[in-house]
PDB file of N, CA and C in Angstrom:
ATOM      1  N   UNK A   1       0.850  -1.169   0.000  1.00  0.00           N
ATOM      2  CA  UNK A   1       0.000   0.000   0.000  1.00  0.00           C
ATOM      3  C   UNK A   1       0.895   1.231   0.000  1.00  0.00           C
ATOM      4  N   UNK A   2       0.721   2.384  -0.920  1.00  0.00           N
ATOM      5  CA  UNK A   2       1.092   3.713  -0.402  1.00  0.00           C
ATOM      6  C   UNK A   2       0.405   4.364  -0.179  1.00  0.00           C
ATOM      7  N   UNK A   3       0.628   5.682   0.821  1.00  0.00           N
ATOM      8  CA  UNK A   3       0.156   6.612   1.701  1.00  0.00           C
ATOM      9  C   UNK A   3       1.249   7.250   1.499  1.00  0.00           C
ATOM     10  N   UNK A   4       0.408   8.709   1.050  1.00  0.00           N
ATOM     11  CA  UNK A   4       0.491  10.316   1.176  1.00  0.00           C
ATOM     12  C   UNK A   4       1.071  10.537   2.451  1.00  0.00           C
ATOM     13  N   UNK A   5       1.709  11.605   2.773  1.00  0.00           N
ATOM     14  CA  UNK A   5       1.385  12.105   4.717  1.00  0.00           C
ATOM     15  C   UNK A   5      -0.050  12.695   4.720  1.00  0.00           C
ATOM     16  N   UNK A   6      -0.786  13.414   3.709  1.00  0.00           N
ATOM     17  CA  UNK A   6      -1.814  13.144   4.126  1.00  0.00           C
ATOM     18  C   UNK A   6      -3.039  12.166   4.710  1.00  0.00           C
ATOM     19  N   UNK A   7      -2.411  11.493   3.855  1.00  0.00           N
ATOM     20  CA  UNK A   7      -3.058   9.863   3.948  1.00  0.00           C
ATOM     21  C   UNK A   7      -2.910   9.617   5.354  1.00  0.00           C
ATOM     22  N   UNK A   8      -1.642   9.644   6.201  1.00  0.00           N
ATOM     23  CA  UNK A   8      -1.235   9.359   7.403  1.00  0.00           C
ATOM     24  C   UNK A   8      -2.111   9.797   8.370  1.00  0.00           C
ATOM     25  N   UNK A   9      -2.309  11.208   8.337  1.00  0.00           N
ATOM     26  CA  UNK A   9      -3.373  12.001   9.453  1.00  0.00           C
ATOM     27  C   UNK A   9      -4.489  11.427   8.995  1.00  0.00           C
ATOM     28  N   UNK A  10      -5.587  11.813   7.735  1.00  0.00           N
ATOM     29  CA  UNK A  10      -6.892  11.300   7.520  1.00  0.00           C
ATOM     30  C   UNK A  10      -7.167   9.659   7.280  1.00  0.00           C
ATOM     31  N   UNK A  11      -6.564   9.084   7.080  1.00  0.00           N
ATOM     32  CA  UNK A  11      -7.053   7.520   6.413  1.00  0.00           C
ATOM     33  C   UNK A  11      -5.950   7.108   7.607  1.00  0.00           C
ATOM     34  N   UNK A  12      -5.596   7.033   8.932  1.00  0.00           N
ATOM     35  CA  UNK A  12      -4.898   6.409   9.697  1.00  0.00           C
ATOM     36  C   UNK A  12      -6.098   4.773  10.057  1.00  0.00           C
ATOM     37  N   UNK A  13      -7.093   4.696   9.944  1.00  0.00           N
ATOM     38  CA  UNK A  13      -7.777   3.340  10.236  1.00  0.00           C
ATOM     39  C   UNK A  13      -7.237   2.530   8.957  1.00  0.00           C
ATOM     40  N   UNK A  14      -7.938   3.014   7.264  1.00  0.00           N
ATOM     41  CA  UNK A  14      -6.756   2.047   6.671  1.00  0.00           C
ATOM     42  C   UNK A  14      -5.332   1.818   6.647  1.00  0.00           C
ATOM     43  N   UNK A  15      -4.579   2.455   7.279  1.00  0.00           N
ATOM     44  CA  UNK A  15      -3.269   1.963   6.506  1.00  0.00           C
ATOM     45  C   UNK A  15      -3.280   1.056   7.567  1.00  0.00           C
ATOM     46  N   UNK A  16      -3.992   1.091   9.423  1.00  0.00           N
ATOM     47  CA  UNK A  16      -3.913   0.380  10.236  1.00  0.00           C
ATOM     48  C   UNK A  16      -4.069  -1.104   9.850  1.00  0.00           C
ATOM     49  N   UNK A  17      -5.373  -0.969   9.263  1.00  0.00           N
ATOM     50  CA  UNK A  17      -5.847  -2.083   8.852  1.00  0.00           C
ATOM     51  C   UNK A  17      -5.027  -3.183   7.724  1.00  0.00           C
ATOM     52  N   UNK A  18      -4.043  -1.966   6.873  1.00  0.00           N
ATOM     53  CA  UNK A  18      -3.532  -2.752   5.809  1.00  0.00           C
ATOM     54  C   UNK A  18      -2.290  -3.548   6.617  1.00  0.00           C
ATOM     55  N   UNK A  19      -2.032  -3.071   7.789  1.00  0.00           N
ATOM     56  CA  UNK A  19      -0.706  -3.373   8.527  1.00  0.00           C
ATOM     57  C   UNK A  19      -0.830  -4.551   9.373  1.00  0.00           C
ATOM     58  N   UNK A  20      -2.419  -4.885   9.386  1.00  0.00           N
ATOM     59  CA  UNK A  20      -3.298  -6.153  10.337  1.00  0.00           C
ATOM     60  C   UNK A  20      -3.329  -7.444   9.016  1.00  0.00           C
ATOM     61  N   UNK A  21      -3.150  -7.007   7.922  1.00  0.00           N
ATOM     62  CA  UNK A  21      -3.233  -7.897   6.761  1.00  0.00           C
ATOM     63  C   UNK A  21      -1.732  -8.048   6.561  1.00  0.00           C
ATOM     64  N   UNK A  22      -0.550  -8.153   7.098  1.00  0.00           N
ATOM     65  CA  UNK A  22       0.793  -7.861   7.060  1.00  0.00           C
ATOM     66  C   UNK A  22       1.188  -7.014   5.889  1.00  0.00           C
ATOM     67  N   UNK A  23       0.652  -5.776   5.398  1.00  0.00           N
ATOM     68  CA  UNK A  23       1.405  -5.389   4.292  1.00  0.00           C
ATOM     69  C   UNK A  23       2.420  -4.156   4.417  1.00  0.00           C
ATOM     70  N   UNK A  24       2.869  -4.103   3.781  1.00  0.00           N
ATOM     71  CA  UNK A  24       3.911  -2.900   3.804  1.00  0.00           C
ATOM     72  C   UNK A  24       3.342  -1.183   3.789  1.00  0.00           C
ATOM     73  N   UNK A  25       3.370  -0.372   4.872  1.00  0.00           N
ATOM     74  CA  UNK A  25       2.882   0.678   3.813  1.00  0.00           C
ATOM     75  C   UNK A  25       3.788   1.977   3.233  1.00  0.00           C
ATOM     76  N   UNK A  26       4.240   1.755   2.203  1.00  0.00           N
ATOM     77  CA  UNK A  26       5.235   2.952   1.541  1.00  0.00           C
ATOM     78  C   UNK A  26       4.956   4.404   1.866  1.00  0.00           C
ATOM     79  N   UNK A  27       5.416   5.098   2.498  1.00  0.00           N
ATOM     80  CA  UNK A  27       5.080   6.785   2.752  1.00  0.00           C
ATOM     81  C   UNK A  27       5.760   7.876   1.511  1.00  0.00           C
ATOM     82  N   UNK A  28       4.808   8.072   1.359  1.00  0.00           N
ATOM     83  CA  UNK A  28       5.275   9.348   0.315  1.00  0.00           C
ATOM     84  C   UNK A  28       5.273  10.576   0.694  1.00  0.00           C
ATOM     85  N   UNK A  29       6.369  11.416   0.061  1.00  0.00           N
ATOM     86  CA  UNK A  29       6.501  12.870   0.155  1.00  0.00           C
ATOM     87  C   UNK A  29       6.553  13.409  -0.752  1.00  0.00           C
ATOM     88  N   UNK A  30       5.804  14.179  -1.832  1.00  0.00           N
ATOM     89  CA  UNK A  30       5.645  14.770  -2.897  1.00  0.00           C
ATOM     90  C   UNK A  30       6.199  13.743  -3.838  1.00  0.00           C
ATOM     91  N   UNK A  31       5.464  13.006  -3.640  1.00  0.00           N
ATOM     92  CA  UNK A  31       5.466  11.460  -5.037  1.00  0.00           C
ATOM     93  C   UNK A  31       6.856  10.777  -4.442  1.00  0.00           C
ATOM     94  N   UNK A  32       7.347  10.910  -3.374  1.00  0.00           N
ATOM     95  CA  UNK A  32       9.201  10.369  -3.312  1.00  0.00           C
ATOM     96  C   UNK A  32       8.635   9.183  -2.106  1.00  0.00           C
ATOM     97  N   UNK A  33       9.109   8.425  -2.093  1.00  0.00           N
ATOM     98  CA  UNK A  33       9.296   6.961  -1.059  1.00  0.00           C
ATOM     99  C   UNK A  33      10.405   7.925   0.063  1.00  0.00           C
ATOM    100  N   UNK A  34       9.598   8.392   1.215  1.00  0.00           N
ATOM    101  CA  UNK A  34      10.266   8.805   2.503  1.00  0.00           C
ATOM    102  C   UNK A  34      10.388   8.081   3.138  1.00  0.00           C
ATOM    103  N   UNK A  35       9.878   6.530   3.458  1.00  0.00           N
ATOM    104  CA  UNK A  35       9.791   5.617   4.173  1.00  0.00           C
ATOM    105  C   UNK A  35       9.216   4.767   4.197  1.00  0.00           C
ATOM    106  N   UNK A  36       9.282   3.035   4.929  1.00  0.00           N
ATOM    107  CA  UNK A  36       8.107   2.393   5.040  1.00  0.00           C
ATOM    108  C   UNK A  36       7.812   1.811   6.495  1.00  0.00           C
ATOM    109  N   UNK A  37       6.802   1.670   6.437  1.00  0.00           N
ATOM    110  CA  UNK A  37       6.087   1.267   7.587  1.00  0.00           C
ATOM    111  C   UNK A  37       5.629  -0.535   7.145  1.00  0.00           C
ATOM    112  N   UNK A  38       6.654  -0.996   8.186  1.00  0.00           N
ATOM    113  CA  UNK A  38       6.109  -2.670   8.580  1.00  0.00           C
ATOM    114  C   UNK A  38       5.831  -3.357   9.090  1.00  0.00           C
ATOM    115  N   UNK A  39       4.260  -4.036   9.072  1.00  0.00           N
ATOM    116  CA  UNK A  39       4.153  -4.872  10.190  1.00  0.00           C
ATOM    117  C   UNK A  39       5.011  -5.565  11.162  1.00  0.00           C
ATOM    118  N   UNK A  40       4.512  -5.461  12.543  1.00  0.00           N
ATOM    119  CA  UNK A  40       5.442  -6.053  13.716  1.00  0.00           C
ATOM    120  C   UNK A  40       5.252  -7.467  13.780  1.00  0.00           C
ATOM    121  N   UNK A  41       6.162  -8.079  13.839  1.00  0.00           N
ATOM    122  CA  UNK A  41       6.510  -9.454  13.724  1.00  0.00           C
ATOM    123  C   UNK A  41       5.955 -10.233  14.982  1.00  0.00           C
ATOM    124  N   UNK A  42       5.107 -11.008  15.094  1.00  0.00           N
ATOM    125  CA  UNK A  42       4.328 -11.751  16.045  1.00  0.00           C
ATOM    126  C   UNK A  42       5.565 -12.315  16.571  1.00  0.00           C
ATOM    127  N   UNK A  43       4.996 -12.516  18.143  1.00  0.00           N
ATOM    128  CA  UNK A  43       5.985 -13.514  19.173  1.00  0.00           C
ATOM    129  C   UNK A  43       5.469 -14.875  18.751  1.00  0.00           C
ATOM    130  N   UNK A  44       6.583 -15.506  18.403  1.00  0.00           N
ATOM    131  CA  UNK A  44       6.484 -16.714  18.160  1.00  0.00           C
ATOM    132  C   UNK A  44       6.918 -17.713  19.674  1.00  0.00           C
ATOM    133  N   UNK A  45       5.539 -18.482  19.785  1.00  0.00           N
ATOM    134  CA  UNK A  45       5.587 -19.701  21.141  1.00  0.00           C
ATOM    135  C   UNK A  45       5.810 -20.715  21.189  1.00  0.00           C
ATOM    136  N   UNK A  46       6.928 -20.811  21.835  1.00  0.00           N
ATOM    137  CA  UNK A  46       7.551 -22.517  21.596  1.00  0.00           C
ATOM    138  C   UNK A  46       7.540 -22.784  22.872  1.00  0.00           C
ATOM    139  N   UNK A  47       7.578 -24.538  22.559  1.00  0.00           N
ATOM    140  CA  UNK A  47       7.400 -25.022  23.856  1.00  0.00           C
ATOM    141  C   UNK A  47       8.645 -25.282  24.664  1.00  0.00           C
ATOM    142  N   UNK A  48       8.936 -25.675  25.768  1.00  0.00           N
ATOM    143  CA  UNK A  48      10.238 -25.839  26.591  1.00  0.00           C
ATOM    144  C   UNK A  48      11.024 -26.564  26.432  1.00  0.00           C
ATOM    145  N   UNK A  49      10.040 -27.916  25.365  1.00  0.00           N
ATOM    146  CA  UNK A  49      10.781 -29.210  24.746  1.00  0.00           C
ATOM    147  C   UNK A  49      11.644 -28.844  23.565  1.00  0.00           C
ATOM    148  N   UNK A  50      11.179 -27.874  23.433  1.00  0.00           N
ATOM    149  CA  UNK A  50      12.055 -27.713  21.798  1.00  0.00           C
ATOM    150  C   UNK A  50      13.280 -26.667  22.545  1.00  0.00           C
ATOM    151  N   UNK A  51      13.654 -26.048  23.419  1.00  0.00           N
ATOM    152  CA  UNK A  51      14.262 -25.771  23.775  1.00  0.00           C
ATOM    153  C   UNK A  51      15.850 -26.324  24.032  1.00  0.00           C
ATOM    154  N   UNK A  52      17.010 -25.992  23.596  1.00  0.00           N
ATOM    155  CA  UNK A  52      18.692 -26.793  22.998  1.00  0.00           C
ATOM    156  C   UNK A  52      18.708 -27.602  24.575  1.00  0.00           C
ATOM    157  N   UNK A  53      18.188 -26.964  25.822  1.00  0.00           N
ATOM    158  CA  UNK A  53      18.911 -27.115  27.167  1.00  0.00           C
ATOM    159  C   UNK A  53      18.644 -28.308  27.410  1.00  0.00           C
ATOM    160  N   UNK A  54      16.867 -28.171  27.080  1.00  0.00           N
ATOM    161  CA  UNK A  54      16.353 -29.285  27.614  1.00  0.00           C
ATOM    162  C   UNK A  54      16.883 -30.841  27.544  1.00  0.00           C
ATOM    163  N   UNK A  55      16.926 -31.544  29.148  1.00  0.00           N
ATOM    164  CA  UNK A  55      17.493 -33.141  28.420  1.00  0.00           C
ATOM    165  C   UNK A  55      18.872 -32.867  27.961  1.00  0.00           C
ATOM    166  N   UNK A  56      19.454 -31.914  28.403  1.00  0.00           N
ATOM    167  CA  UNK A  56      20.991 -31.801  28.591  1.00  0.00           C
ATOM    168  C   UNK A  56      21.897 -32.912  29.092  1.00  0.00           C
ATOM    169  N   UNK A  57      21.187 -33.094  30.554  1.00  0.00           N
ATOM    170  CA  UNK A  57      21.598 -34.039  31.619  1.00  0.00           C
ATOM    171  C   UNK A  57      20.704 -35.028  31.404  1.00  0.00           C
ATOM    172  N   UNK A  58      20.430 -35.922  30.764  1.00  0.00           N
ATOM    173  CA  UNK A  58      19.406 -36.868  30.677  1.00  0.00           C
ATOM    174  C   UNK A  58      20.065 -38.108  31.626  1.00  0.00           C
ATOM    175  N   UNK A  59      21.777 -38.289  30.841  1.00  0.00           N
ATOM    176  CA  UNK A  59      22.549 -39.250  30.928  1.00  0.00           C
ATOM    177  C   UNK A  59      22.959 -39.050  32.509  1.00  0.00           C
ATOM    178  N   UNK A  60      22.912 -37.817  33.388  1.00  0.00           N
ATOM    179  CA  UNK A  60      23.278 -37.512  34.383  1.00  0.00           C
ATOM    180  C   UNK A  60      23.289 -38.787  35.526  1.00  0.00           C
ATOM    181  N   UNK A  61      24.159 -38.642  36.325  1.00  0.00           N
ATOM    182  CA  UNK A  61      24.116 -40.220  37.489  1.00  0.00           C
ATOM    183  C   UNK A  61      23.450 -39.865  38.792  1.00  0.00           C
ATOM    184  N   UNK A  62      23.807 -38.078  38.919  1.00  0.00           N
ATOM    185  CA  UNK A  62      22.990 -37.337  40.380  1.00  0.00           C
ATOM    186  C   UNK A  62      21.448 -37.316  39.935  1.00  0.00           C
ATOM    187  N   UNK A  63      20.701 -37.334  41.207  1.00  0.00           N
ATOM    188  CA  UNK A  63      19.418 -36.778  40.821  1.00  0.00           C
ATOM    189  C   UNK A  63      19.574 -35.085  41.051  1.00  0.00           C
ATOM    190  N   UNK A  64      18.097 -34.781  40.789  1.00  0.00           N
ATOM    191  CA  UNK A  64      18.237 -33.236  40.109  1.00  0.00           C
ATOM    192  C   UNK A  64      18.717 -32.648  41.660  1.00  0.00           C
ATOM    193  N   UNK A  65      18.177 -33.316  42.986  1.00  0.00           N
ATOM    194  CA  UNK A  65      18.410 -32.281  43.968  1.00  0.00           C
ATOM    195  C   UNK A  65      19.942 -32.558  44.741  1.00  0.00           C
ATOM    196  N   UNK A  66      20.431 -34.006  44.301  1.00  0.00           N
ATOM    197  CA  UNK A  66      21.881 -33.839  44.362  1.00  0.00           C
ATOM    198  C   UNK A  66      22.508 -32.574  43.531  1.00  0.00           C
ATOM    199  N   UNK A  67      22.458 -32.480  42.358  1.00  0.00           N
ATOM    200  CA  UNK A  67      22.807 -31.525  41.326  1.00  0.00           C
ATOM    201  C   UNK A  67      22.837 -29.832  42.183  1.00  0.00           C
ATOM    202  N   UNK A  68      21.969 -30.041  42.857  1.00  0.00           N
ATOM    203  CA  UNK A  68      21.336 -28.533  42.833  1.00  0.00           C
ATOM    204  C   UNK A  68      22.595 -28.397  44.687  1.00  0.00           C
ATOM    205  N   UNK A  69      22.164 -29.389  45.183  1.00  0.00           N
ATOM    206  CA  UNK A  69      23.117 -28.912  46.502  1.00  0.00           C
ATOM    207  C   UNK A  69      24.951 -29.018  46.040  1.00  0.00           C
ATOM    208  N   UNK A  70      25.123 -29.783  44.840  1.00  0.00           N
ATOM    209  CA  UNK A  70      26.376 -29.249  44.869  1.00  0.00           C
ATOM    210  C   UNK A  70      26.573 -27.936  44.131  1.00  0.00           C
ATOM    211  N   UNK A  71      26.083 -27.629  43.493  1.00  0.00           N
ATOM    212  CA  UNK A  71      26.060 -26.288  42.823  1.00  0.00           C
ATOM    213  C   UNK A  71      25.535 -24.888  44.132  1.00  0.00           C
ATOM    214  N   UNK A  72      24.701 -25.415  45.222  1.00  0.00           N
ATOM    215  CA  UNK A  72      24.865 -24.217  45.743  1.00  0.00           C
ATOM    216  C   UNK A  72      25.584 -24.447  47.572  1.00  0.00           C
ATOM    217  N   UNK A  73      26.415 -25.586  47.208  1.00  0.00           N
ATOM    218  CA  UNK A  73      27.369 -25.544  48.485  1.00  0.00           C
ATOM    219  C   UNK A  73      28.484 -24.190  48.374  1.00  0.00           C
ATOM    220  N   UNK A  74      28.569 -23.944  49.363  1.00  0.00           N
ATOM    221  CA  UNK A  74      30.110 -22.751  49.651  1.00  0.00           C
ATOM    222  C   UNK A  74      31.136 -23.759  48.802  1.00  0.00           C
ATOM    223  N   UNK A  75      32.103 -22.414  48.329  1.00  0.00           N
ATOM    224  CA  UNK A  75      33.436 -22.774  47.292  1.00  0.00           C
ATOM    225  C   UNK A  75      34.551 -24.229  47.567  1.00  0.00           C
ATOM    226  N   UNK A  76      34.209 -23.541  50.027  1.00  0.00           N
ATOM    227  CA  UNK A  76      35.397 -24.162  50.061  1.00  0.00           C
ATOM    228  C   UNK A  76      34.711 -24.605  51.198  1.00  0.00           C
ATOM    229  N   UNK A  77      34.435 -26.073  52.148  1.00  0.00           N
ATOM    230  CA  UNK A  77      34.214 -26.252  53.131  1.00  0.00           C
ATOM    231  C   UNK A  77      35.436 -25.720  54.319  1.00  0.00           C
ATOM    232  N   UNK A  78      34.781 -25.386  55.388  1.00  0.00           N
ATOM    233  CA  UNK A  78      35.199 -25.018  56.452  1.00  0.00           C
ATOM    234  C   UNK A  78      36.047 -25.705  57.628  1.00  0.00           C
TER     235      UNK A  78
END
Protein backbone atom coordinates (compact mmCIF):
# COMPACT_ATOMS: atom_id res chain seq x y z
CA UNK A 1 0.00 0.00 0.00
CA UNK A 2 1.09 3.71 -0.40
CA UNK A 3 0.16 6.61 1.70
CA UNK A 4 0.49 10.32 1.18
CA UNK A 5 1.39 12.11 4.72
CA UNK A 6 -1.81 13.14 4.13
CA UNK A 7 -3.06 9.86 3.95
CA UNK A 8 -1.24 9.36 7.40
CA UNK A 9 -3.37 12.00 9.45
CA UNK A 10 -6.89 11.30 7.52
CA UNK A 11 -7.05 7.52 6.41
CA UNK A 12 -4.90 6.41 9.70
CA UNK A 13 -7.78 3.34 10.24
CA UNK A 14 -6.76 2.05 6.67
CA UNK A 15 -3.27 1.96 6.51
CA UNK A 16 -3.91 0.38 10.24
CA UNK A 17 -5.85 -2.08 8.85
CA UNK A 18 -3.53 -2.75 5.81
CA UNK A 19 -0.71 -3.37 8.53
CA UNK A 20 -3.30 -6.15 10.34
CA UNK A 21 -3.23 -7.90 6.76
CA UNK A 22 0.79 -7.86 7.06
CA UNK A 23 1.41 -5.39 4.29
CA UNK A 24 3.91 -2.90 3.80
CA UNK A 25 2.88 0.68 3.81
CA UNK A 26 5.23 2.95 1.54
CA UNK A 27 5.08 6.79 2.75
CA UNK A 28 5.27 9.35 0.31
CA UNK A 29 6.50 12.87 0.16
CA UNK A 30 5.64 14.77 -2.90
CA UNK A 31 5.47 11.46 -5.04
CA UNK A 32 9.20 10.37 -3.31
CA UNK A 33 9.30 6.96 -1.06
CA UNK A 34 10.27 8.81 2.50
CA UNK A 35 9.79 5.62 4.17
CA UNK A 36 8.11 2.39 5.04
CA UNK A 37 6.09 1.27 7.59
CA UNK A 38 6.11 -2.67 8.58
CA UNK A 39 4.15 -4.87 10.19
CA UNK A 40 5.44 -6.05 13.72
CA UNK A 41 6.51 -9.45 13.72
CA UNK A 42 4.33 -11.75 16.04
CA UNK A 43 5.99 -13.51 19.17
CA UNK A 44 6.48 -16.71 18.16
CA UNK A 45 5.59 -19.70 21.14
CA UNK A 46 7.55 -22.52 21.60
CA UNK A 47 7.40 -25.02 23.86
CA UNK A 48 10.24 -25.84 26.59
CA UNK A 49 10.78 -29.21 24.75
CA UNK A 50 12.06 -27.71 21.80
CA UNK A 51 14.26 -25.77 23.78
CA UNK A 52 18.69 -26.79 23.00
CA UNK A 53 18.91 -27.11 27.17
CA UNK A 54 16.35 -29.28 27.61
CA UNK A 55 17.49 -33.14 28.42
CA UNK A 56 20.99 -31.80 28.59
CA UNK A 57 21.60 -34.04 31.62
CA UNK A 58 19.41 -36.87 30.68
CA UNK A 59 22.55 -39.25 30.93
CA UNK A 60 23.28 -37.51 34.38
CA UNK A 61 24.12 -40.22 37.49
CA UNK A 62 22.99 -37.34 40.38
CA UNK A 63 19.42 -36.78 40.82
CA UNK A 64 18.24 -33.24 40.11
CA UNK A 65 18.41 -32.28 43.97
CA UNK A 66 21.88 -33.84 44.36
CA UNK A 67 22.81 -31.52 41.33
CA UNK A 68 21.34 -28.53 42.83
CA UNK A 69 23.12 -28.91 46.50
CA UNK A 70 26.38 -29.25 44.87
CA UNK A 71 26.06 -26.29 42.82
CA UNK A 72 24.86 -24.22 45.74
CA UNK A 73 27.37 -25.54 48.49
CA UNK A 74 30.11 -22.75 49.65
CA UNK A 75 33.44 -22.77 47.29
CA UNK A 76 35.40 -24.16 50.06
CA UNK A 77 34.21 -26.25 53.13
CA UNK A 78 35.20 -25.02 56.45
Amino acid sequence: MKASIVDLRYKTNDILKALDRNESVTVLYHGKVKGIIKPAKKKSVSKIKDHPFFGMYKDAKKSVLEELENIRKPRYDL
